[in-house]
N, C-alpha and C. Protein backbone atom coordinates (compact mmCIF):
# COMPACT_ATOMS: atom_id res chain seq x y z
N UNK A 1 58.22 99.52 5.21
CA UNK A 1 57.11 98.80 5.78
C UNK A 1 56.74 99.48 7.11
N UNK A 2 55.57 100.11 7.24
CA UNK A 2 55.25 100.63 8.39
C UNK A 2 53.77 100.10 9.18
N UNK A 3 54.14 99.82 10.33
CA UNK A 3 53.40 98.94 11.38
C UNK A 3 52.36 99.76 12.09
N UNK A 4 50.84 99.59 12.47
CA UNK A 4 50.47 100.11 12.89
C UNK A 4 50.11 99.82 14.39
N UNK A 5 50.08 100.46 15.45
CA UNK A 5 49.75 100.33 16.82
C UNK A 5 50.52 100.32 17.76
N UNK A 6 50.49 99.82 18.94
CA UNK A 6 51.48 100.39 20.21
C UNK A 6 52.63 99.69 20.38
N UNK A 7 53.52 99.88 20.96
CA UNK A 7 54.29 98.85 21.87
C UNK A 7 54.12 98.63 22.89
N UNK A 8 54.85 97.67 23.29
CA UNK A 8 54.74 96.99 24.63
C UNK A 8 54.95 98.08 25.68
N UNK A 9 56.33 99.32 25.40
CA UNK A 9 56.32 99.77 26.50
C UNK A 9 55.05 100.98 26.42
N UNK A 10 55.03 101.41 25.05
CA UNK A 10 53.83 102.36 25.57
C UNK A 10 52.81 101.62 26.24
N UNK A 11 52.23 100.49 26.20
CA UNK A 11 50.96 99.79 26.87
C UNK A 11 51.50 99.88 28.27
N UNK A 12 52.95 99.76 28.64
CA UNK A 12 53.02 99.33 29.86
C UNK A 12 52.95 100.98 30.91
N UNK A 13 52.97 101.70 30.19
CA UNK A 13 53.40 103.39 30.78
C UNK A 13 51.61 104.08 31.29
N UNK A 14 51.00 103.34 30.09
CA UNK A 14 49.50 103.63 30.01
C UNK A 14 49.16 103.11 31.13
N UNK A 15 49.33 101.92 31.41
CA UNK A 15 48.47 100.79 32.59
C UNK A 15 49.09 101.46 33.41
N UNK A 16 50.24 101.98 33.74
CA UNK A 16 51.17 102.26 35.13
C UNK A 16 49.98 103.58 35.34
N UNK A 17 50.18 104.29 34.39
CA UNK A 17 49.05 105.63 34.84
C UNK A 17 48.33 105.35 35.42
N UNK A 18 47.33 104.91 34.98
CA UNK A 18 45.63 104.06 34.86
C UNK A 18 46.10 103.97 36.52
N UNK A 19 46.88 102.85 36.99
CA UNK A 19 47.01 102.19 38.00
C UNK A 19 47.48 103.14 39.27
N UNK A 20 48.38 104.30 38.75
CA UNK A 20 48.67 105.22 39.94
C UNK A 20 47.64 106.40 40.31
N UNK A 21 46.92 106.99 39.05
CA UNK A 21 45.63 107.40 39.27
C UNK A 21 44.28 106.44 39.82
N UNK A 22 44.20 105.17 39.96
CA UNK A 22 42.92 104.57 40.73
C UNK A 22 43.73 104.85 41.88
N UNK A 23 44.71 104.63 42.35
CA UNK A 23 45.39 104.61 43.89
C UNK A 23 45.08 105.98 44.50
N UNK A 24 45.13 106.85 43.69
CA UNK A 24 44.75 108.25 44.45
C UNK A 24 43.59 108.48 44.51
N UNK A 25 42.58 108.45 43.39
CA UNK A 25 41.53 108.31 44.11
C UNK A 25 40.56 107.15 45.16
N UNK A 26 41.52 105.99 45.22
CA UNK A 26 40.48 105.18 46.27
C UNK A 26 41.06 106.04 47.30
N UNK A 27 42.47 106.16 47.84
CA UNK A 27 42.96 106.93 48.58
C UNK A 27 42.39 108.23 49.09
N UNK A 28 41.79 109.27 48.37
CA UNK A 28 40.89 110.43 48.47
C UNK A 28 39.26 109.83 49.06
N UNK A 29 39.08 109.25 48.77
CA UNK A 29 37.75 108.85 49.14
C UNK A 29 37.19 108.08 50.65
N UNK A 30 38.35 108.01 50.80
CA UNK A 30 38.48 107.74 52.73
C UNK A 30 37.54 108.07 53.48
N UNK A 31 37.66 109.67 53.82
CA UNK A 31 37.13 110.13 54.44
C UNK A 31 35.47 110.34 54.01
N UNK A 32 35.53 110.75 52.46
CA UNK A 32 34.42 110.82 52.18
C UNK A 32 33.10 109.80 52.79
N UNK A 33 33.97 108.06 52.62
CA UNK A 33 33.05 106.80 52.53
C UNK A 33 32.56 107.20 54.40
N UNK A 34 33.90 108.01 55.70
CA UNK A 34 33.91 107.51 56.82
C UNK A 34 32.32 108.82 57.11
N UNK A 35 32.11 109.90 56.04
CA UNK A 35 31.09 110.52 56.78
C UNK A 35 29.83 110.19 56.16
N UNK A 36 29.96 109.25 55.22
CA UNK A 36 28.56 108.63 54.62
C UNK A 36 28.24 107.95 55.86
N UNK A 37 29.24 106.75 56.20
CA UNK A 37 28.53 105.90 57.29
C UNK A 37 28.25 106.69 58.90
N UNK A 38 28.92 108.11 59.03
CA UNK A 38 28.11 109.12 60.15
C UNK A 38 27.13 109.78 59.68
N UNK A 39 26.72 109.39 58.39
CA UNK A 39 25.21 110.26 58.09
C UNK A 39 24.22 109.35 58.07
N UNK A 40 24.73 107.89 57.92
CA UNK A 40 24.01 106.83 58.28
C UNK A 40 23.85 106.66 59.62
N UNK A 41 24.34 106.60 60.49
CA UNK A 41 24.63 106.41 61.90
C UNK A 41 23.63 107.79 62.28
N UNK A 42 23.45 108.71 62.16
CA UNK A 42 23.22 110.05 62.95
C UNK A 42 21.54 109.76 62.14
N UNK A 43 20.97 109.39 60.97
CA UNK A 43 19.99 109.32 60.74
C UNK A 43 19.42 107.91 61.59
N UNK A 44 20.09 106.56 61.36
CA UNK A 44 19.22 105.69 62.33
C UNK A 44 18.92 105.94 63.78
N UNK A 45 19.70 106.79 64.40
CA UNK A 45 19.89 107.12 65.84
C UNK A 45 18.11 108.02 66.18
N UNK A 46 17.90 108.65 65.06
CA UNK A 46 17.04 110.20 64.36
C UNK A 46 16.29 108.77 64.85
N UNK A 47 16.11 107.80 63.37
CA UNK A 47 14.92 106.97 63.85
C UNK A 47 14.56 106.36 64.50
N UNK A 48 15.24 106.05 65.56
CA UNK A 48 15.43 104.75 66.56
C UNK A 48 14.45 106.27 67.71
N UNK A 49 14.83 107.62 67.60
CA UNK A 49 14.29 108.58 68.76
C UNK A 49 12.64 108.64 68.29
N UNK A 50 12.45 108.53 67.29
CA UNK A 50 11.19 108.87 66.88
C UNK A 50 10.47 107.36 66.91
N UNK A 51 11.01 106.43 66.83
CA UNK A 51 10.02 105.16 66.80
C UNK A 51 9.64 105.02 68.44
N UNK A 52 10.64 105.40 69.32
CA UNK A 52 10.75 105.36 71.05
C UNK A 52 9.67 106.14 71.69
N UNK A 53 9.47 107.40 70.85
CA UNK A 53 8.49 108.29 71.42
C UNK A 53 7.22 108.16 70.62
N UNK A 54 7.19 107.35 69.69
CA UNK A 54 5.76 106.81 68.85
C UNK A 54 5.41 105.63 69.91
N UNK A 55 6.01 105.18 70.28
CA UNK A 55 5.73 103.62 70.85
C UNK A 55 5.70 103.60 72.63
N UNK A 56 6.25 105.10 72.84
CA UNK A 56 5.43 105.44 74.36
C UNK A 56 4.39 106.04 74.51
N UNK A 57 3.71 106.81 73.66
CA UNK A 57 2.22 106.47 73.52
C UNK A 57 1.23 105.45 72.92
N UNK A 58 2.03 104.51 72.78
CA UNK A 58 1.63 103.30 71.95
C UNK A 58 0.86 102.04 73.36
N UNK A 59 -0.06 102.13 74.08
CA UNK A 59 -0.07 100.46 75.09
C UNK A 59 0.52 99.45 74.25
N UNK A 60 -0.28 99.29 73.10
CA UNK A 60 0.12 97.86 72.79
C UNK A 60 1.80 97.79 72.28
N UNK A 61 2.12 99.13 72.73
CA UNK A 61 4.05 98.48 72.50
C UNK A 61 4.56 98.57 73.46
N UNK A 62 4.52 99.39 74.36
CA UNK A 62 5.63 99.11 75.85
C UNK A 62 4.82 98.90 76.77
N UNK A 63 3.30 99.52 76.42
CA UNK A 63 2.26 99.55 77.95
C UNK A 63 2.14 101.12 77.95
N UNK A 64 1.24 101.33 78.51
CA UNK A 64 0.88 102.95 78.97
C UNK A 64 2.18 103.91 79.25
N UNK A 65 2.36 104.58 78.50
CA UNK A 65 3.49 105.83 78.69
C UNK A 65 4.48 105.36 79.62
N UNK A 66 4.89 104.45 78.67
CA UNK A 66 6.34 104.37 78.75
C UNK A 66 7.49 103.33 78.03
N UNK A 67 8.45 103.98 77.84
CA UNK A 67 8.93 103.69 76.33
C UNK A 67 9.63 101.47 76.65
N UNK A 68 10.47 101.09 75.79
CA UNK A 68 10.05 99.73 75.75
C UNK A 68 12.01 99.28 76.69
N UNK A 69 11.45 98.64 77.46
CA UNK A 69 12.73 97.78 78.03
C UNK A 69 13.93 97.53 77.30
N UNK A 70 14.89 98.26 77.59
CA UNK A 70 16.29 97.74 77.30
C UNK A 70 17.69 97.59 78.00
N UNK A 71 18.15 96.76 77.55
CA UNK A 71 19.03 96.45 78.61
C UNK A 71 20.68 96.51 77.71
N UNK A 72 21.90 96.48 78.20
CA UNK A 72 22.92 97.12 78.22
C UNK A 72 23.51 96.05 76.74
N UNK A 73 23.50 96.66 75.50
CA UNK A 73 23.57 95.78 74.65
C UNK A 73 24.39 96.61 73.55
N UNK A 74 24.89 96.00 72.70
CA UNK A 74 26.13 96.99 71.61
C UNK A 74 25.74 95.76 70.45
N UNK A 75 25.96 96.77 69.14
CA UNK A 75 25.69 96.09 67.61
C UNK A 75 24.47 96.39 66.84
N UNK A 76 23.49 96.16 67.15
CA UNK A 76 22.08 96.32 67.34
C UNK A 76 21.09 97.00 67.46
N UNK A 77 20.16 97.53 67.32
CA UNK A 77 19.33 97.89 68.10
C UNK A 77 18.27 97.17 67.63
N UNK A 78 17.10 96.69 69.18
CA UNK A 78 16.30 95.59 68.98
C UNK A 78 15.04 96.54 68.32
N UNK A 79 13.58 95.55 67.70
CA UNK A 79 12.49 96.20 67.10
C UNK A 79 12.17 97.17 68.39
N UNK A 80 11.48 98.02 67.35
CA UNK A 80 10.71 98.68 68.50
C UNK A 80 9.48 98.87 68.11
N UNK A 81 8.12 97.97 68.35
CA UNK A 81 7.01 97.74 68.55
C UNK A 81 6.92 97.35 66.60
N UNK A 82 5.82 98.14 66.05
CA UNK A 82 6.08 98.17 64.97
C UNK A 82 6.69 99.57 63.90
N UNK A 83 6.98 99.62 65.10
CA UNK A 83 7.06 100.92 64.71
C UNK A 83 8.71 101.07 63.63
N UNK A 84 9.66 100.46 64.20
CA UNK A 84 11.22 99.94 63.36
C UNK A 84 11.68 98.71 63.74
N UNK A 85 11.33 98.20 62.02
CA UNK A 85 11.18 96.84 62.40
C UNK A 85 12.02 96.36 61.23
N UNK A 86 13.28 95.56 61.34
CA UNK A 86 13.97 95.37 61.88
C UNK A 86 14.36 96.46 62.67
N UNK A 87 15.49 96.71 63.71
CA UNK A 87 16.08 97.97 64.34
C UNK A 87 17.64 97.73 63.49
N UNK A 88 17.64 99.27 63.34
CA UNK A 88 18.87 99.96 62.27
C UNK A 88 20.34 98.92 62.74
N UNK A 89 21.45 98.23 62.29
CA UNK A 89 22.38 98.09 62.54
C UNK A 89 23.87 99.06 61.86
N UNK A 90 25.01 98.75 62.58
CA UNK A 90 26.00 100.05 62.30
C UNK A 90 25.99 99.64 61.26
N UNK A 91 26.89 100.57 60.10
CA UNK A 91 27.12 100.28 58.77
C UNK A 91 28.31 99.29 58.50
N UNK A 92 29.49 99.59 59.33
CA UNK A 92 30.70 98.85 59.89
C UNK A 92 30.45 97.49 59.80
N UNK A 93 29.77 97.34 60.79
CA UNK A 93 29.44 96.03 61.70
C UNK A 93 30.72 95.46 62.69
N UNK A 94 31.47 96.81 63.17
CA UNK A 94 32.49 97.04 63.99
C UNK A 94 32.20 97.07 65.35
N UNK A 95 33.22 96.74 66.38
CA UNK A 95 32.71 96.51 67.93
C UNK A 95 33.30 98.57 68.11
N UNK A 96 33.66 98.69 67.33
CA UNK A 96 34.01 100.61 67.83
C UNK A 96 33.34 101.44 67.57
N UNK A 97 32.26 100.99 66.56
CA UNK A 97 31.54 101.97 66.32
C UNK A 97 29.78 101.69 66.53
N UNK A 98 29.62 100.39 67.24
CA UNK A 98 28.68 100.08 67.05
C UNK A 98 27.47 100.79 68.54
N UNK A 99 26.02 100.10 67.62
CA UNK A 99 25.29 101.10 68.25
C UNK A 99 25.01 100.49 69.95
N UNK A 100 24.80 101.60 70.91
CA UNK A 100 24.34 100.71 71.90
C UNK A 100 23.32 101.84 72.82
N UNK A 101 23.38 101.59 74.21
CA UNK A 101 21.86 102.11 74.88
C UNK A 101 22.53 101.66 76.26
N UNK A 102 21.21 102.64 77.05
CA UNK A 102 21.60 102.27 78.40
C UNK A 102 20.98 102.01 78.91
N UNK A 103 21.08 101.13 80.21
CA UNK A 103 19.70 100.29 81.10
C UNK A 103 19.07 101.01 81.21
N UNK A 104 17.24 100.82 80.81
CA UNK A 104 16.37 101.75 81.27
C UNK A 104 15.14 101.35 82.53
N UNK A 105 15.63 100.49 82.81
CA UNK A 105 14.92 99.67 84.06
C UNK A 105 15.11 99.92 85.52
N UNK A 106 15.94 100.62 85.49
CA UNK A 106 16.15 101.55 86.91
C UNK A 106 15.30 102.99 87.20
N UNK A 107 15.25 103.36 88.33
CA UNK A 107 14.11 103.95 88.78
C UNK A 107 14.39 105.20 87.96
N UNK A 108 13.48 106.17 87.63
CA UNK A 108 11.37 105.55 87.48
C UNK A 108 11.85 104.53 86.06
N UNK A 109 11.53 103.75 86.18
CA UNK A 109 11.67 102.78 85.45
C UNK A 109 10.63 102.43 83.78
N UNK A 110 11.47 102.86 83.20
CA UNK A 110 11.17 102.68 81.60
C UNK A 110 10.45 104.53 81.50
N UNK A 111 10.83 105.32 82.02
CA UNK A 111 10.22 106.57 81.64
C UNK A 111 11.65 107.56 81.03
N UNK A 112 12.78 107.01 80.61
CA UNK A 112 13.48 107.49 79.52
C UNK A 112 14.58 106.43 79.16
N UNK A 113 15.17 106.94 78.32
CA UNK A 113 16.08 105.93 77.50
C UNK A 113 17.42 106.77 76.95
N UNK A 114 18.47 106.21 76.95
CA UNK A 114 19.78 106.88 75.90
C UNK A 114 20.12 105.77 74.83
N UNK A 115 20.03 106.53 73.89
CA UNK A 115 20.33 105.07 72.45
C UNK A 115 21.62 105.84 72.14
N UNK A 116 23.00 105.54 71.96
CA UNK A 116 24.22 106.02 71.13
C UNK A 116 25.01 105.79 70.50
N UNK A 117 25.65 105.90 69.48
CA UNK A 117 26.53 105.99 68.59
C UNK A 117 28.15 106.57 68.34
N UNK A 118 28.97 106.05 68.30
CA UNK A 118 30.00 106.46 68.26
C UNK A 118 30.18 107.05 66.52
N UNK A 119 30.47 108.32 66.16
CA UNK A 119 31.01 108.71 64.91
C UNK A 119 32.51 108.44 64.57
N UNK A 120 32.65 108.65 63.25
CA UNK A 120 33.91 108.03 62.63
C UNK A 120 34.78 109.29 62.37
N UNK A 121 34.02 110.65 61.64
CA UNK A 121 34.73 111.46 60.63
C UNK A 121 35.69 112.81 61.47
N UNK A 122 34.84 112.73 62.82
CA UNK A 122 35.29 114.01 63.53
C UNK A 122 36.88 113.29 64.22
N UNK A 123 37.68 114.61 64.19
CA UNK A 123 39.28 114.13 64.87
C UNK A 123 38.78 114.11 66.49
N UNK A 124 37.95 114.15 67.42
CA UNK A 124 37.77 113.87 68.55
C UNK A 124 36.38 112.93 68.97
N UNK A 125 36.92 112.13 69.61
CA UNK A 125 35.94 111.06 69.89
C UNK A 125 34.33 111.89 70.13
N UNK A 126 33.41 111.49 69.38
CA UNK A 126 32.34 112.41 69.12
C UNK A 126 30.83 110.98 69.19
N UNK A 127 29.98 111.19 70.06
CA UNK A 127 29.01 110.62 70.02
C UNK A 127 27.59 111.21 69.78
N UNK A 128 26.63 110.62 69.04
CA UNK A 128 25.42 110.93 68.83
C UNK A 128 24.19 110.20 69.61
N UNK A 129 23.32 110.87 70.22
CA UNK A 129 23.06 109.97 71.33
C UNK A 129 20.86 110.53 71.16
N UNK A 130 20.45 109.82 71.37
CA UNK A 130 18.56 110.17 71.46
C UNK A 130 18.75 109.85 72.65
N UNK A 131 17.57 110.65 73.33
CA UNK A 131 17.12 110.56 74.34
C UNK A 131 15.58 110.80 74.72
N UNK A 132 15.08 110.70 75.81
CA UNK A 132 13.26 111.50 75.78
C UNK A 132 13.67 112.80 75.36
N UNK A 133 14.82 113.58 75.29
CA UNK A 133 14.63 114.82 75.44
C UNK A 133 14.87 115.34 74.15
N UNK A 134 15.67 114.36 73.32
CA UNK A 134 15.56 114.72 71.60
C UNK A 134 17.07 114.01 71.38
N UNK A 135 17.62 114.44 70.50
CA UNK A 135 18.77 114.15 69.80
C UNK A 135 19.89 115.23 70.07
N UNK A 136 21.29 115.09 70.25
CA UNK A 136 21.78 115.86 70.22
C UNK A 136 23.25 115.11 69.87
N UNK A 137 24.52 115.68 69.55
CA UNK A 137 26.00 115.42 69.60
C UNK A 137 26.66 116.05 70.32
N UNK A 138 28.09 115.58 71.19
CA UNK A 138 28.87 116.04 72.04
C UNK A 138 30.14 114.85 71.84
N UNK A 139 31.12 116.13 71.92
CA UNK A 139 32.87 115.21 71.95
C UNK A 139 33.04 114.67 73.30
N UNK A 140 33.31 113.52 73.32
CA UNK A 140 33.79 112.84 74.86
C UNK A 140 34.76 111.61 75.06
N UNK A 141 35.52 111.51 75.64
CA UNK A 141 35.71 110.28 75.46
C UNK A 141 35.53 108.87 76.03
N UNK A 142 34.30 109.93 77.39
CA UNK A 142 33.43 108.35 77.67
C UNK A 142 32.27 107.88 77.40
N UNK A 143 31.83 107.00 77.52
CA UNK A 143 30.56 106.39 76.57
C UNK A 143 29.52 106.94 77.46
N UNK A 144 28.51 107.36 76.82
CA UNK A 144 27.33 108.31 77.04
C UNK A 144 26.82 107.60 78.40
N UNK A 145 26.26 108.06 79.06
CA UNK A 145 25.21 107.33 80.71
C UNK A 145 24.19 107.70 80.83
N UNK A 146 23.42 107.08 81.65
CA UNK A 146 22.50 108.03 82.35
C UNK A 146 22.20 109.31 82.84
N UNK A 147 23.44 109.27 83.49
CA UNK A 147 23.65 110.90 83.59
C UNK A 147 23.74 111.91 82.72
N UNK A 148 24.73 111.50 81.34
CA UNK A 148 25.31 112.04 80.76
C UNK A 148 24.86 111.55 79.27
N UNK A 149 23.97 111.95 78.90
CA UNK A 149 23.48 110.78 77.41
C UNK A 149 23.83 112.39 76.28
N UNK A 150 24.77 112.69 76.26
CA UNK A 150 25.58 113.45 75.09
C UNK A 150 25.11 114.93 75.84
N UNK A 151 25.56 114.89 77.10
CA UNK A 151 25.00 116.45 77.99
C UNK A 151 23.40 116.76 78.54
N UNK A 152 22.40 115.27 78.04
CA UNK A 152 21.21 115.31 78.16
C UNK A 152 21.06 114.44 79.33
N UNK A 153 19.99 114.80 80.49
CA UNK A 153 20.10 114.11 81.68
C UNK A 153 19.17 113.20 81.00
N UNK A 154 19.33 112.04 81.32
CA UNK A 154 18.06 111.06 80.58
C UNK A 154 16.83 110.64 81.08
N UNK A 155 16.85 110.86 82.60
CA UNK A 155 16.04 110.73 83.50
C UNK A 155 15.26 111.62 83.93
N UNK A 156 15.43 113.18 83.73
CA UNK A 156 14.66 113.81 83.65
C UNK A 156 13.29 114.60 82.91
């Protein structure tokens, strides 16, 4: 009399596979998922620079040449005219990686801005930062300024 189909332990040798191969690849995919959300991060930053400099020649969004009031804020970034509307949030929704900016209400007042981002994928603390003067990245490990908005003076 001959039986057809598995046993118990072959089923159980199969699933063990199955189960130690998903572990390696969620495991492999780490890094992959951490530079999706810095290609997300480095593109909203892109748009948040281009809606800033649409909307300082814009009156009816900040007023005559000059870009729109912000004040010292992390998570977020608020609308900017109609131009990005909602404003981009991190992908995270983490207090380490989230997006923030620097007071632009100090003298000459509202005639530049630093919007920045902390990245995930690089081994040294690495920020992406817009400014009037464009976009750029730099490793640091203090949070971007006025002075210093990723090596870009922001005020000038």
């Amino acid at each position: 009399m001959s039986k057809k189909g598995f046993t118990l332990i072959e089923l159980l040798v199969v699933i063990a596979v199955i189960g130690l191969l998903s572990s390696i690849v969620l495991v492999a995919l780490g890094p992959a998922r951490a530079k999706a959300r810095d290609a997300r991060r480095q593109s909203d930053i892109r748009q948040v620079n281009t809606a800033m400099e649409m909307c300082y020649n814009d009156a009816a969004c900040a007023g005559a040449e000059r870009y729109i009031s912000m004040t010292t804020a992390t998570g977020t970034v608020p609308d900017i005219g109609t131009y990005l509307k909602p404003g981009p949030t991190d992908p995270t929704n983490s207090g380490n990686y989230s997006y923030g900016w620097v007071t632009n209400n100090t003298s000459p007042a509202y005639q530049w801005y630093c919007v920045y981002a902390r990245l995930e994928a690089p081994a040294t603390t690495t920020w992406i930062c817009a400014s009037n003067e464009g976009v750029k990245s730099k490793a640091s490990v203090s949070t971007p300024t006025k002075d210093d908005c990723c090596g870009m003076d922001a005020d000038s």
